[in-house]
Protein backbone atom coordinates (compact mmCIF):
# COMPACT_ATOMS: atom_id res chain seq x y z
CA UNK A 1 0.00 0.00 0.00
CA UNK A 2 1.10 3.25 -0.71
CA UNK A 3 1.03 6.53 1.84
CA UNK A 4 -1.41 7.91 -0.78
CA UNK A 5 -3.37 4.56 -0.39
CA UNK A 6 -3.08 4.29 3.26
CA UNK A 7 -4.27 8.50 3.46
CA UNK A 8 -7.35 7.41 1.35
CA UNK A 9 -8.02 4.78 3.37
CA UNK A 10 -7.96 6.60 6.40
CA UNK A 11 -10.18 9.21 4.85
CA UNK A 12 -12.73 7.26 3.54
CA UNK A 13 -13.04 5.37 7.32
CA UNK A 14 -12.61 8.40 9.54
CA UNK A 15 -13.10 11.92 7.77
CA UNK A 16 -16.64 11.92 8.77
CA UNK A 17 -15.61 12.15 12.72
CA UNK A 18 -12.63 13.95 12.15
CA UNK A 19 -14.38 16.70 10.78
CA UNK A 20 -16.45 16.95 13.58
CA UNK A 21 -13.62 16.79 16.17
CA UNK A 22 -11.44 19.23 14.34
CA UNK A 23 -8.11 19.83 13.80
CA UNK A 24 -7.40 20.05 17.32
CA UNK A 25 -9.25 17.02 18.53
CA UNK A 26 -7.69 15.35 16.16
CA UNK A 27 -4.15 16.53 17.08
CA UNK A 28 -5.00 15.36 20.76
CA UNK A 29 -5.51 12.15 19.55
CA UNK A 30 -2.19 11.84 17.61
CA UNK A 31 -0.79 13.08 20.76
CA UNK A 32 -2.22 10.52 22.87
CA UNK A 33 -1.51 7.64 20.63
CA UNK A 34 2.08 9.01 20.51
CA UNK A 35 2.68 8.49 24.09
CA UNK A 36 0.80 5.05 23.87
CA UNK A 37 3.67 4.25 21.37
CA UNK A 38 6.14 5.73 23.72
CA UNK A 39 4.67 3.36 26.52
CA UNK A 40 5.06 0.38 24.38
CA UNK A 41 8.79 1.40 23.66
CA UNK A 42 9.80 1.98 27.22
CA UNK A 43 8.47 -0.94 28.24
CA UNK A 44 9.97 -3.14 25.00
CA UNK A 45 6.52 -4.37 24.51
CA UNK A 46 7.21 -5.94 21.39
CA UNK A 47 3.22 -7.28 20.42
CA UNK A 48 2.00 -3.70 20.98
CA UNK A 49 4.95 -1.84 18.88
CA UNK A 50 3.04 -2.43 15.38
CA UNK A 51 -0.28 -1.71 16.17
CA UNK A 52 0.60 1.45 18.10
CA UNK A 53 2.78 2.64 14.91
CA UNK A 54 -0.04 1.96 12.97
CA UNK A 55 -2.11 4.19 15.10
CA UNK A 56 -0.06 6.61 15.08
CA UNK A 57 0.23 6.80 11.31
CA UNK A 58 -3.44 7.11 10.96
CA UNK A 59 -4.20 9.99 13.24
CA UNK A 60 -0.92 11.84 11.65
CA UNK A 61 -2.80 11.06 8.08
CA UNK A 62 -6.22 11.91 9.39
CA UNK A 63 -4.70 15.16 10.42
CA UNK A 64 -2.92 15.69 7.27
CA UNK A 65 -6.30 15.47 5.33
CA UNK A 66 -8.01 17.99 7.65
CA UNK A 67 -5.39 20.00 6.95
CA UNK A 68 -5.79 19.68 3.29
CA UNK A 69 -1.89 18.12 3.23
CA UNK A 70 -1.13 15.30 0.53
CA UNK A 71 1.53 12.83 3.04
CA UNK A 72 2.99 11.46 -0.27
CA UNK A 73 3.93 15.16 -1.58
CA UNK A 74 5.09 15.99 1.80
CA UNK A 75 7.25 13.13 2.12
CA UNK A 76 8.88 14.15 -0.98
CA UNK A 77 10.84 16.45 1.27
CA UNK A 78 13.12 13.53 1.95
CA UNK A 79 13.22 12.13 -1.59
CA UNK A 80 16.69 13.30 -2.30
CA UNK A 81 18.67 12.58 1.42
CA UNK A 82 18.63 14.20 4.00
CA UNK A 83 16.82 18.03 3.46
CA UNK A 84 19.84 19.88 5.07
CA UNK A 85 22.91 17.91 3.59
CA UNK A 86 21.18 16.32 0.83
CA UNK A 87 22.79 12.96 1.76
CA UNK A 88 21.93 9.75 2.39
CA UNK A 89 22.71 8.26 5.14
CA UNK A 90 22.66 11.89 6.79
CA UNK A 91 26.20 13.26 7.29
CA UNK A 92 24.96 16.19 9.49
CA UNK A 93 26.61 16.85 12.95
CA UNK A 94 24.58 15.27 15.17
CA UNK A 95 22.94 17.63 18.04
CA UNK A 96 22.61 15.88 21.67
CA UNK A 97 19.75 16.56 23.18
């Protein structure tokens, strides 16, 4: 499947709700399902990793379409390398955080 598959897909099963949450409400829900992913990482739980990515993916595409944001052209972006050093792997410095 591609992302411009997957986007559709999403679309076609949630738009209808997500356009009555919002933009907003449906940011909160990517942000929730992020930390459920972060939960699942944290505590190496293997079985849960793939379904919270998945999750994760959808509410980011759900959002995208609200938005009016096509995830295959926006991925694009990385197409070529990396966008700042336009290789691949990345040869940036890396920043510790």
């Amino acid at each position: 499947m591609t992302i411009t598959e997957f986007q559709r897909l999403i679309r076609d099963i949630y738009f209808n709700k997500d356009s009555r949450r919002g933009s907003d409400g449906t940011f909160r829900w990517l942000v929730e399902e992020t930390g459920e992913l972060a939960r699942a990482m944290r505590k190496d739980d293997r079985a849960n990793l793939e379904e919270e990515f998945a999750d994760v993916l959808a509410w980011l595409s759900s959002l995208a379409s609200l938005e009016g944001i096509d995830m295959e052209a926006a991925c694009a972006k990385y197409a070529k390398g990396c966008p700042k050093c336009h290789r691949i792997p990345c040869a940036c410095d890396e920043v510790v955080v």
